[in-house]
C-alpha atoms as a PDB file:
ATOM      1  CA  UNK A   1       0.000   0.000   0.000  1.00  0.00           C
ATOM      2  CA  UNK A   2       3.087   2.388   0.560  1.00  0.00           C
ATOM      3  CA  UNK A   3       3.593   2.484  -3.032  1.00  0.00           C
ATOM      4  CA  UNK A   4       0.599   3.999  -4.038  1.00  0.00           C
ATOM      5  CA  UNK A   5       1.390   6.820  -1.520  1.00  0.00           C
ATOM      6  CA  UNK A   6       4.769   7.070  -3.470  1.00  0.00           C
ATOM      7  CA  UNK A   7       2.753   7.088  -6.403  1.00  0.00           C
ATOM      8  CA  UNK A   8       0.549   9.932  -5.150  1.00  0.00           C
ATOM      9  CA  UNK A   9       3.088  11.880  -3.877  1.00  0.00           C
ATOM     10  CA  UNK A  10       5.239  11.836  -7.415  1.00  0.00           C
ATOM     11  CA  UNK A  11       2.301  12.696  -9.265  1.00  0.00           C
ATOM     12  CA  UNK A  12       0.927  15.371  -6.877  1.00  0.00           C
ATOM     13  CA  UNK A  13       4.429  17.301  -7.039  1.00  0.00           C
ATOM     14  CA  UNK A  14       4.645  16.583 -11.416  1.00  0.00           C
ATOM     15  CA  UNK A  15       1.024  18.211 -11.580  1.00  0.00           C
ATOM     16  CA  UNK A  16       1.220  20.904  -8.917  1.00  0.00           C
ATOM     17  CA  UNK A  17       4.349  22.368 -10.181  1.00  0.00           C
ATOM     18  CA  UNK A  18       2.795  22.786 -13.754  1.00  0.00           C
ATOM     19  CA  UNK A  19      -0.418  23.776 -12.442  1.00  0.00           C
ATOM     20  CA  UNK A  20       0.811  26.628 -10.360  1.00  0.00           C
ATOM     21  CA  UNK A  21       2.272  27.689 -13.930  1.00  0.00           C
ATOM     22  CA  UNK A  22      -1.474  27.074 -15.776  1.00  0.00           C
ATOM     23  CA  UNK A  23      -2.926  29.644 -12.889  1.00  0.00           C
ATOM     24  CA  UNK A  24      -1.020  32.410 -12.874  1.00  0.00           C
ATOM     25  CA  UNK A  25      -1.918  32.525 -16.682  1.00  0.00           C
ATOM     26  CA  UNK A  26      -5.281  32.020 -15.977  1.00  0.00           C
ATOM     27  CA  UNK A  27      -5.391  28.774 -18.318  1.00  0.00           C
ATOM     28  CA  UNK A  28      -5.765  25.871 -15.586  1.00  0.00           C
ATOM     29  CA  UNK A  29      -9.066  24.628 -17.418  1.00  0.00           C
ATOM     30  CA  UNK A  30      -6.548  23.892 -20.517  1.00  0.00           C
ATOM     31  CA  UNK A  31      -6.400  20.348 -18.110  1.00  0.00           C
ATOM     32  CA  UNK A  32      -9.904  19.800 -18.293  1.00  0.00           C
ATOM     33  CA  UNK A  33      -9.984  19.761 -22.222  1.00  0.00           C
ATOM     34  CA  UNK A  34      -6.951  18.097 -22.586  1.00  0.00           C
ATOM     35  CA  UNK A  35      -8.999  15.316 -20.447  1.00  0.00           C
ATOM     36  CA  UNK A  36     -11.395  15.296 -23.461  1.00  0.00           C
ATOM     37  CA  UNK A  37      -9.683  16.325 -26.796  1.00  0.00           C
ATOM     38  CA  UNK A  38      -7.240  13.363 -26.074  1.00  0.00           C
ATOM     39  CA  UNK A  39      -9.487  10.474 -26.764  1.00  0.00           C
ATOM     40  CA  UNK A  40      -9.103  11.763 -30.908  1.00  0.00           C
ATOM     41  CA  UNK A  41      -5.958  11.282 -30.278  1.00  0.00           C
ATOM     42  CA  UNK A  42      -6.153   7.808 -29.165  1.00  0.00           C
ATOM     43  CA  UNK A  43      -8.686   6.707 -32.139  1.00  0.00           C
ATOM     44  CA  UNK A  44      -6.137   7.676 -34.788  1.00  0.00           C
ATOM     45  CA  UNK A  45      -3.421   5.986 -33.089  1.00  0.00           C
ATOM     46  CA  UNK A  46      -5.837   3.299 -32.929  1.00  0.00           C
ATOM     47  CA  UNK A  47      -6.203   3.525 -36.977  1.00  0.00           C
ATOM     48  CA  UNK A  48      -2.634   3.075 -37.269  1.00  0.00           C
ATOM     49  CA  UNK A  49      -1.936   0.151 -34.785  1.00  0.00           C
ATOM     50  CA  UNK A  50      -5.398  -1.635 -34.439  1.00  0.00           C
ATOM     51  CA  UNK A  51      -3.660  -2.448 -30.968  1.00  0.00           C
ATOM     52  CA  UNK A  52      -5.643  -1.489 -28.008  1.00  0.00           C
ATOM     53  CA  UNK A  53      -2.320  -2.152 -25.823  1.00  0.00           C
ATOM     54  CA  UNK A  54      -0.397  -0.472 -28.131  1.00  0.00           C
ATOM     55  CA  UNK A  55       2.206   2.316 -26.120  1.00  0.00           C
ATOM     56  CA  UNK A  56       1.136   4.107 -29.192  1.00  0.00           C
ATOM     57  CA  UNK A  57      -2.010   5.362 -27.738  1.00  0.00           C
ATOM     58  CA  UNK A  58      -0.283   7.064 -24.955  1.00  0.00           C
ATOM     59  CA  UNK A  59       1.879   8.995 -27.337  1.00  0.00           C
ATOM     60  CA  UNK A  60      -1.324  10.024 -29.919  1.00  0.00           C
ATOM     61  CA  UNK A  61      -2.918  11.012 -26.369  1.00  0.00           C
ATOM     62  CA  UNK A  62      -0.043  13.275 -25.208  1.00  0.00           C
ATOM     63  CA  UNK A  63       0.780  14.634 -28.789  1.00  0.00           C
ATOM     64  CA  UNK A  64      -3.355  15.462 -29.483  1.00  0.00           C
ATOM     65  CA  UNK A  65      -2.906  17.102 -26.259  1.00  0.00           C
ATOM     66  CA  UNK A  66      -0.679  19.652 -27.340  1.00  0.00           C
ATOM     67  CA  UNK A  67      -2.154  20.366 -30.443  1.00  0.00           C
ATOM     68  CA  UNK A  68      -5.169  21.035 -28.557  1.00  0.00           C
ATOM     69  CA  UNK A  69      -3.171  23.560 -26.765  1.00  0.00           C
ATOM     70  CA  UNK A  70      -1.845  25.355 -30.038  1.00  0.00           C
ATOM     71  CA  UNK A  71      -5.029  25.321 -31.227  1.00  0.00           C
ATOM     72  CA  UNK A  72      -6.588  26.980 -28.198  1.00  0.00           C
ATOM     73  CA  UNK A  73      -3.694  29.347 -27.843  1.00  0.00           C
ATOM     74  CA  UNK A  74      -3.943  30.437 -31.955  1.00  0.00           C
ATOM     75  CA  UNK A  75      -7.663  31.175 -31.383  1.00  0.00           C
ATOM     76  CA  UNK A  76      -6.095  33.445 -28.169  1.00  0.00           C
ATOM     77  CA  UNK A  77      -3.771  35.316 -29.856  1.00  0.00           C
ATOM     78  CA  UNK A  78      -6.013  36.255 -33.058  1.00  0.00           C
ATOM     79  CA  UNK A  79      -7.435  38.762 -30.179  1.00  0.00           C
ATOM     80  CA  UNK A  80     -11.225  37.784 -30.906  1.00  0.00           C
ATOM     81  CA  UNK A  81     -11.421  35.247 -28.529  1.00  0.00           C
ATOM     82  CA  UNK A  82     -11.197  35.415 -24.770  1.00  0.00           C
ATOM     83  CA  UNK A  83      -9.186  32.318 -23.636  1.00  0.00           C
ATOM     84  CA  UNK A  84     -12.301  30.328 -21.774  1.00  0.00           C
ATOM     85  CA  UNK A  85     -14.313  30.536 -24.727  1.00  0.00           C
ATOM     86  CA  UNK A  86     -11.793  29.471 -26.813  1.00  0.00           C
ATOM     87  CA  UNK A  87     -11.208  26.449 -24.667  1.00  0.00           C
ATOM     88  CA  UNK A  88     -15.264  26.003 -24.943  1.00  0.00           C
ATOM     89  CA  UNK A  89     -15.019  26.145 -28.701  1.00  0.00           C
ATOM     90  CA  UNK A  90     -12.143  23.205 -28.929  1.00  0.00           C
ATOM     91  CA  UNK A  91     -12.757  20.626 -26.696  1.00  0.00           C
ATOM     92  CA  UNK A  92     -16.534  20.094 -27.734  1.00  0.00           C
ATOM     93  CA  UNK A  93     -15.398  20.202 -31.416  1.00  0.00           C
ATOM     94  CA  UNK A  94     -12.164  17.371 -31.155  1.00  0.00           C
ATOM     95  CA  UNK A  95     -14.254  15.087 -28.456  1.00  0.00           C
ATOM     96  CA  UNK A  96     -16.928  14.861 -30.905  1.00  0.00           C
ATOM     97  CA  UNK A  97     -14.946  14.195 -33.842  1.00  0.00           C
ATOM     98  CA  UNK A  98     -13.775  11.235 -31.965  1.00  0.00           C
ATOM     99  CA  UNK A  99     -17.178  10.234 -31.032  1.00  0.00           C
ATOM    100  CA  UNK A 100     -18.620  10.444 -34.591  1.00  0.00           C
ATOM    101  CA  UNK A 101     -15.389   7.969 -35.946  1.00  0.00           C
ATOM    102  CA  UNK A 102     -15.872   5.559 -33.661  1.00  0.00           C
ATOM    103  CA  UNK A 103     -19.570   5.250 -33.314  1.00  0.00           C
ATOM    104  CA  UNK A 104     -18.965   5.098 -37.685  1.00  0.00           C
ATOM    105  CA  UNK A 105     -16.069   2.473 -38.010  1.00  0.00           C
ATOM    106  CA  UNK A 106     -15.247   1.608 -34.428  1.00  0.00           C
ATOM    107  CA  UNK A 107     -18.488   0.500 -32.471  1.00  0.00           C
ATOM    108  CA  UNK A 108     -17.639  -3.206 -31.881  1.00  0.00           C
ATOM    109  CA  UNK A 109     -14.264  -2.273 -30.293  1.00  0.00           C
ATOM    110  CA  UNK A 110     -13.856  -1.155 -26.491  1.00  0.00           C
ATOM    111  CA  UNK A 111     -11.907   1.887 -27.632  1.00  0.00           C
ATOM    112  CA  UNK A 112     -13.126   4.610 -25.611  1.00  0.00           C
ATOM    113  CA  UNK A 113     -11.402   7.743 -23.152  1.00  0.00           C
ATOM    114  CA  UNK A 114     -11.677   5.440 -19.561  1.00  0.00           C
ATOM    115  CA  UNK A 115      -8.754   3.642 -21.611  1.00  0.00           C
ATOM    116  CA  UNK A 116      -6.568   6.611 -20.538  1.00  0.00           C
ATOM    117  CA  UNK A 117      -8.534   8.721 -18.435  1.00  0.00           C
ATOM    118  CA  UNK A 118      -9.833   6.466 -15.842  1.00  0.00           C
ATOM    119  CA  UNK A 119      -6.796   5.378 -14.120  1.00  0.00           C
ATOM    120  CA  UNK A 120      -7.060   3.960 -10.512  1.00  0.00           C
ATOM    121  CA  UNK A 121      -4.333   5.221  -8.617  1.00  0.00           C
ATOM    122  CA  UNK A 122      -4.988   1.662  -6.290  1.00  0.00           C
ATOM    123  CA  UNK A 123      -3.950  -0.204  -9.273  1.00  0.00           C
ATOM    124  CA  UNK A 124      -0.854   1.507 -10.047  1.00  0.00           C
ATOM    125  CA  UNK A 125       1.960  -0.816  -8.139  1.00  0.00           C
ATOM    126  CA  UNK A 126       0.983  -3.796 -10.984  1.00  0.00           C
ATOM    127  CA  UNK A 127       1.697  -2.117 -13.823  1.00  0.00           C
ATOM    128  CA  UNK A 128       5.916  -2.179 -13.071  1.00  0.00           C
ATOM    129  CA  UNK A 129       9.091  -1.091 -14.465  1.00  0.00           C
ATOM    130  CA  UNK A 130      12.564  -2.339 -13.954  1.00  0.00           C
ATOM    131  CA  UNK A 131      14.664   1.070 -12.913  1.00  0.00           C
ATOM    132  CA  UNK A 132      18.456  -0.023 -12.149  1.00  0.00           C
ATOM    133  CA  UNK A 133      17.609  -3.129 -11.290  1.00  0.00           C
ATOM    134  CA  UNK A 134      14.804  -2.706  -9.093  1.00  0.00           C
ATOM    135  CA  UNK A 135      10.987  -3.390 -10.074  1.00  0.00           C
ATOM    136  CA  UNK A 136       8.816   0.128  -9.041  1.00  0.00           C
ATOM    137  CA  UNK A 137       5.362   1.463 -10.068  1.00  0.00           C
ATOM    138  CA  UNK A 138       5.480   2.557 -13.989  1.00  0.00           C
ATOM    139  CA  UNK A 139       3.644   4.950 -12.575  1.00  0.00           C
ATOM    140  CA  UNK A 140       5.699   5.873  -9.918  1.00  0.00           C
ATOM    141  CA  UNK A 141       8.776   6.475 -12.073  1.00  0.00           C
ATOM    142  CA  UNK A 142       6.973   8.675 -15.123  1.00  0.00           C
ATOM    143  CA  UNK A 143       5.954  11.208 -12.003  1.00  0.00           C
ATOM    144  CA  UNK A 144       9.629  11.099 -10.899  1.00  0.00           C
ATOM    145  CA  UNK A 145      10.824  11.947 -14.385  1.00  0.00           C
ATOM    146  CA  UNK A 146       7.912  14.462 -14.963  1.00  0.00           C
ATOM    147  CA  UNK A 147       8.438  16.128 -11.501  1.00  0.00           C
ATOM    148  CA  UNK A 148      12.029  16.508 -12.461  1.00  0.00           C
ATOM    149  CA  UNK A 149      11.478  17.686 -15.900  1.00  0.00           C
ATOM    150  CA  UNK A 150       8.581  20.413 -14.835  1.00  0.00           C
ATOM    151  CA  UNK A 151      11.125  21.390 -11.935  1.00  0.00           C
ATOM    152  CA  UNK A 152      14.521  21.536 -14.318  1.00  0.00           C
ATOM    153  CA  UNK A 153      11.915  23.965 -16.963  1.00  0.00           C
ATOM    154  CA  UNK A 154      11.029  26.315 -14.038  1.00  0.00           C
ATOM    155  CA  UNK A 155      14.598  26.322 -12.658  1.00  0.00           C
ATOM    156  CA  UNK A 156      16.311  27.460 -15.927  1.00  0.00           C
ATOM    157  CA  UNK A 157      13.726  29.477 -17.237  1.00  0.00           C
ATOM    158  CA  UNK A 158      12.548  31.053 -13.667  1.00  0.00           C
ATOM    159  CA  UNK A 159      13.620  35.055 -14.862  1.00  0.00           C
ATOM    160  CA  UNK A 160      11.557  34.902 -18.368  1.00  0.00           C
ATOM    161  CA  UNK A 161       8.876  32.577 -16.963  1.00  0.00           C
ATOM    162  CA  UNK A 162       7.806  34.870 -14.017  1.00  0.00           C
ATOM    163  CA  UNK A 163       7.851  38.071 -16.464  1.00  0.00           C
ATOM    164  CA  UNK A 164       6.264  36.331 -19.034  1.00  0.00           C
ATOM    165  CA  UNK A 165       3.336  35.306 -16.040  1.00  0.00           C
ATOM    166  CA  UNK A 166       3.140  38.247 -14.805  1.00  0.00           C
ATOM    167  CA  UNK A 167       3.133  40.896 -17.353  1.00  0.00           C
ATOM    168  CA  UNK A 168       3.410  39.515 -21.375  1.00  0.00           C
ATOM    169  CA  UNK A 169       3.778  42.410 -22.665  1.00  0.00           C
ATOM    170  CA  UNK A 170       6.483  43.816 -21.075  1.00  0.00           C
ATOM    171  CA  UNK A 171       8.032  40.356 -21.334  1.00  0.00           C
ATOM    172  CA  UNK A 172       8.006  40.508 -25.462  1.00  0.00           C
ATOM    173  CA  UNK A 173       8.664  44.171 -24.901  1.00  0.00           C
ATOM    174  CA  UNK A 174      12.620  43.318 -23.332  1.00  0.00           C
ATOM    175  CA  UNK A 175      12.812  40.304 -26.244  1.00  0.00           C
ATOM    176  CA  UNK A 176      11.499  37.156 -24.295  1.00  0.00           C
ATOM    177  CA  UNK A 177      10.237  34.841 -27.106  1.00  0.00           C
ATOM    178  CA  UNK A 178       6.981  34.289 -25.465  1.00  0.00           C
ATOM    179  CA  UNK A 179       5.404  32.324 -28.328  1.00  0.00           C
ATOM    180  CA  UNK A 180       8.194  29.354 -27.609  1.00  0.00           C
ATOM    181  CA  UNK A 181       8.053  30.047 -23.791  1.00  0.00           C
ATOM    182  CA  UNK A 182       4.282  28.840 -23.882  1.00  0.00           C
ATOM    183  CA  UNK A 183       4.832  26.254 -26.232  1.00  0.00           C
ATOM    184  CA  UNK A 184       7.328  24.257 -24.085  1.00  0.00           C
ATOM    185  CA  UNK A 185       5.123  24.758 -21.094  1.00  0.00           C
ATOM    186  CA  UNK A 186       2.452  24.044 -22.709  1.00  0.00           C
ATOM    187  CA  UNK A 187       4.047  20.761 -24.219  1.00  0.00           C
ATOM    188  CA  UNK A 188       4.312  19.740 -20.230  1.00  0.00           C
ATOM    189  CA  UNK A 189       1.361  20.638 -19.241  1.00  0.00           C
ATOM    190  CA  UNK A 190       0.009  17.750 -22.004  1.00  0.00           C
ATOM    191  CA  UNK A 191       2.501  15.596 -21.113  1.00  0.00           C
ATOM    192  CA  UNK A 192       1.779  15.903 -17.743  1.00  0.00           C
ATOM    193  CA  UNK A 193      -1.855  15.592 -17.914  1.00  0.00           C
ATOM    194  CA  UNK A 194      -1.735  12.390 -20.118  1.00  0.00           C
ATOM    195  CA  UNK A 195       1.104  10.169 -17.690  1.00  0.00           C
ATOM    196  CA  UNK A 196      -1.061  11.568 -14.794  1.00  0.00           C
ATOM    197  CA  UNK A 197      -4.327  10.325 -15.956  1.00  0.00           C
ATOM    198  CA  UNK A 198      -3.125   7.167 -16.773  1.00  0.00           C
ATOM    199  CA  UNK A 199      -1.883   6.431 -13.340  1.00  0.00           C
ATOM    200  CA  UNK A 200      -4.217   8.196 -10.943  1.00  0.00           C
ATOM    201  CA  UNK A 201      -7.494   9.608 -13.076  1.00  0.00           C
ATOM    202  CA  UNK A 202      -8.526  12.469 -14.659  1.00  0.00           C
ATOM    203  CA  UNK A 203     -10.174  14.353 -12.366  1.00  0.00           C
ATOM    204  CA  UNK A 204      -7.539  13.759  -9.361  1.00  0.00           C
ATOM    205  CA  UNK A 205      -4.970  15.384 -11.897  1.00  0.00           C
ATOM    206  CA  UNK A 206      -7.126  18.459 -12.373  1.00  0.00           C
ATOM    207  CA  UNK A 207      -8.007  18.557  -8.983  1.00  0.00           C
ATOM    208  CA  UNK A 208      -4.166  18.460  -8.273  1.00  0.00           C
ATOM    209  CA  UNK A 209      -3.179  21.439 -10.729  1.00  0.00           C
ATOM    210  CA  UNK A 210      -5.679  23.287  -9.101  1.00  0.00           C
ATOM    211  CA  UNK A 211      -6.597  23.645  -5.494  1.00  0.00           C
ATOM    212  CA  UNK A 212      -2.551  23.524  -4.168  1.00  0.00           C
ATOM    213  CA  UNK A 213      -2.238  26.205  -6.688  1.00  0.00           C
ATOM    214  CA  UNK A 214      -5.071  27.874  -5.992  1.00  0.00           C
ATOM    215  CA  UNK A 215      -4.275  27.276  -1.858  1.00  0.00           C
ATOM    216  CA  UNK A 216      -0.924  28.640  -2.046  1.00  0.00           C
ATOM    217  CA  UNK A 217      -2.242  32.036  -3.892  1.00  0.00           C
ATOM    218  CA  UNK A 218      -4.090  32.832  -1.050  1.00  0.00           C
ATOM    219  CA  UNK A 219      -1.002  32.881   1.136  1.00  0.00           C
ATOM    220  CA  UNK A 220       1.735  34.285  -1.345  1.00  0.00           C
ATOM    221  CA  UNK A 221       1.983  36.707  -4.082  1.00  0.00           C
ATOM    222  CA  UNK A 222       6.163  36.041  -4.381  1.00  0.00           C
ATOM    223  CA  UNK A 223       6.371  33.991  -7.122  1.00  0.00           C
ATOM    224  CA  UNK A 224       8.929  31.430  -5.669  1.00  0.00           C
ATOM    225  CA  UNK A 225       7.042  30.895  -1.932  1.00  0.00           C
ATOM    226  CA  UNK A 226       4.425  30.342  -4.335  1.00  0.00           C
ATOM    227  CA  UNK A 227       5.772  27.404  -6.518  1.00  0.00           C
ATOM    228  CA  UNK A 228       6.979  25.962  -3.205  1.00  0.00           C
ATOM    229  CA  UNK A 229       3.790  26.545  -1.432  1.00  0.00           C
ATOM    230  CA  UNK A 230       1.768  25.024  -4.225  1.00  0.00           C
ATOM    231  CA  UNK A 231       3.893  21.824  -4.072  1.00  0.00           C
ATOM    232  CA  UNK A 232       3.888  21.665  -0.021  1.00  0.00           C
ATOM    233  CA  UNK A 233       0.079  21.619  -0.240  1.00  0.00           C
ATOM    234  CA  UNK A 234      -0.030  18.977  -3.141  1.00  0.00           C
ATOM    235  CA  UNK A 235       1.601  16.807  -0.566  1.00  0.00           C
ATOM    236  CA  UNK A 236      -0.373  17.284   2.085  1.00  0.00           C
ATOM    237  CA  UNK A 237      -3.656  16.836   0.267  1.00  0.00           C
ATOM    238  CA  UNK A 238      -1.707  13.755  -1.237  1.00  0.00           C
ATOM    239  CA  UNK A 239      -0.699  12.197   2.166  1.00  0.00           C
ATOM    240  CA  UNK A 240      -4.003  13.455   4.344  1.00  0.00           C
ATOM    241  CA  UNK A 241      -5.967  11.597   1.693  1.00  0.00           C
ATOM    242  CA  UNK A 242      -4.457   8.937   1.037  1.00  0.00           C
ATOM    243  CA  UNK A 243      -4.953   7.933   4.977  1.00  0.00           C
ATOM    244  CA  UNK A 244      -8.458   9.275   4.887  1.00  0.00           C
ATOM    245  CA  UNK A 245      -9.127   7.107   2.239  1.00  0.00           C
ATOM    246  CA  UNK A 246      -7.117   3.482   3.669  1.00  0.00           C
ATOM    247  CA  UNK A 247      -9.054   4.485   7.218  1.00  0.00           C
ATOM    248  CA  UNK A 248     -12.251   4.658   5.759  1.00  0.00           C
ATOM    249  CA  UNK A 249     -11.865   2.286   3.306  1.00  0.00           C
ATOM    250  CA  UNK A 250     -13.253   4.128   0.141  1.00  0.00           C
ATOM    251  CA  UNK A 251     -11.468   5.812  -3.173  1.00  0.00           C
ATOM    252  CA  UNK A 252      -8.286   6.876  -2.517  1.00  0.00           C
ATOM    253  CA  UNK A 253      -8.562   9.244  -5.213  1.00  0.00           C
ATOM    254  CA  UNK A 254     -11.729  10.645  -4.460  1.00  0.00           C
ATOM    255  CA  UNK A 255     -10.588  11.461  -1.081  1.00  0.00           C
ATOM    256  CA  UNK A 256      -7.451  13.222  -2.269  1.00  0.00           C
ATOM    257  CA  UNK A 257      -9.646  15.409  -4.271  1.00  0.00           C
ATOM    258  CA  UNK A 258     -12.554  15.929  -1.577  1.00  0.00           C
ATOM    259  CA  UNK A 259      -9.065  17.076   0.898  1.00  0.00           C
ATOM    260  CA  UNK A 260      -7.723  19.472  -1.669  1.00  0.00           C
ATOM    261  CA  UNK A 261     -11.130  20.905  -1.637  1.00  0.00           C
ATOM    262  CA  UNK A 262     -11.082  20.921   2.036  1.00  0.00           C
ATOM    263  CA  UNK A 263      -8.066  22.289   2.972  1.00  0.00           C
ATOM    264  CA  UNK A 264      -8.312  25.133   0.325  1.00  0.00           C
ATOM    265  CA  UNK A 265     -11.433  26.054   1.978  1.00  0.00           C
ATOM    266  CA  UNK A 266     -10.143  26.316   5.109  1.00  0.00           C
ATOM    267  CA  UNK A 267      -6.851  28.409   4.024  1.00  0.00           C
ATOM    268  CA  UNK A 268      -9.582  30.721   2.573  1.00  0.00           C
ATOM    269  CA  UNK A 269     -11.477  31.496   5.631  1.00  0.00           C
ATOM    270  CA  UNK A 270      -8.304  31.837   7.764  1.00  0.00           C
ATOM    271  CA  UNK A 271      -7.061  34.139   5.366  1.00  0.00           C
ATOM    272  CA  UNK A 272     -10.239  36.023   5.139  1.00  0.00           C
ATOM    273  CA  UNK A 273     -10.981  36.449   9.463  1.00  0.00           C
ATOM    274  CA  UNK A 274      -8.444  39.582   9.655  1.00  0.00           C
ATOM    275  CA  UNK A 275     -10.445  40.885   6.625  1.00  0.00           C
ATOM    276  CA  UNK A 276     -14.145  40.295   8.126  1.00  0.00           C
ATOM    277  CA  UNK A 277     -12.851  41.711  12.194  1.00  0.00           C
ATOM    278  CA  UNK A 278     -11.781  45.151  10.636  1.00  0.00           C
ATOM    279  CA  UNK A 279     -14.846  45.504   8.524  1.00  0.00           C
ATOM    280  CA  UNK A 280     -16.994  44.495  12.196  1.00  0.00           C
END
């Protein structure tokens, strides 16, 4: 059972450090259409491989993931579209593209998004990888290597990224290539969404780039307290509900979400007492 808290714990720090990224450019329902667009991206790998196992179906998940991204972000920058309704005009139009090929040519085959999106973060110590000679979670290893990759991107791009965040126009003003800076972040964000839904679920990964985010911005408006802050609370949500969950025998995943919920609330009313005693 420990390694499904390891499990947790890798993913929670892969998706918060990302996520804390999504909010501060107001784009963290980008993850929620990513969690639909992909499953196009899975029927035409499906075309290619007629393998339902296939690895292949990962990688047309993660790569229809970006372009989902580019494709919201072009409808951004033509300056006619606000960035939620271009996120409303996207995911509707991929998902059902997907739905119409397969309910044409694909209706006798199981080939639908729980193949991806559904994952059970209780299941994820059988799925195994050798790593230097041990056996660990596949799962457990991809948020390692995700974690580390989101963490090296913020590290060595930290000066242009919190410009860019903060204010993009001054950012292209003083020469930051902003177009690229999105697209690599971007580019994480889908290939952080589609190894995190595999191993722990959909909405646990949304719930995960969110609330710590979201948690931490009620506490911090420093940009680096607020990375850090946004990855402390994606571990306590992580560890509070994975015990909540063994103890009471239920979802572990579920939990984790209902905590994140939980403890943001609380933050928020803590924050807001001082507020509410002067106004009294």
């Amino acid at each position: 059972m420990i390694q499904i808290l390891f499990v947790l714990i890798a993913v929670s720090v892969a998706t918060s450090l990302i996520g804390s990224l999504l909010l501060l450019r107001e784009s963290l329902m980008v993850a929620d259409a990513i969690s639909h667009t992909i499953l196009l991206g899975i029927v035409l790998a499906y075309i290619f491989t007629r393998d339902l196992s296939s690895p292949w179906l990962i990688f047309g998940a993660a790569a229809f993931g970006l372009f989902t991204v580019i494709t919201i972000e072009g409808l951004n920058q033509t300056g006619q579209i606000e960035n939620d309704a271009s996120i409303g005009l996207v995911f509707p139009f991929f998902f059902s593209i997907a739905v119409v090929i397969i309910s044409k040519y694909f209706s006798d085959v199981h080939l639908d998004i729980d193949m991806v999106l559904l994952g059970q973060v209780e299941l994820s110590p059988l799925k195994r990888t050798e790593f230097l000679g041990i056996q660990i979670p596949t799962a457990l290893l991809q948020g390692i290597m995700i974690s580390l990759v989101n963490l090296l991107f913020i590290l060595i791009f930290y000066k242009p990224l919190k410009i860019r965040l903060f204010d993009p126009i001054y950012a292209q003003s003083i020469g930051i290539k902003v177009k690229w800076l999105d697209l690599i972040m971007m580019s994480l964000v889908s290939l952080t969404a589609v190894t995190s839904f595999e191993s722990v679920g959909s909405k646990l990964v949304i719930a995960l780039m969110a609330a710590p985010a979201m948690t931490a911005r009620l506490l911090t408006r420093h940009f680096a307290s607020f990375i850090a802050l946004s990855v402390v609370f994606a571990l306590l949500n992580s560890v509070l509900g994975y015990y909540l969950g063994v103890n009471f025998n239920t979802s572990i995943s579920a939990m984790v979400a209902v905590t994140s919920f939980v403890v943001f609330l609380i933050v928020l009313l803590v924050t807001k007492m001082p507020k509410l005693h002067k106004q009294i």
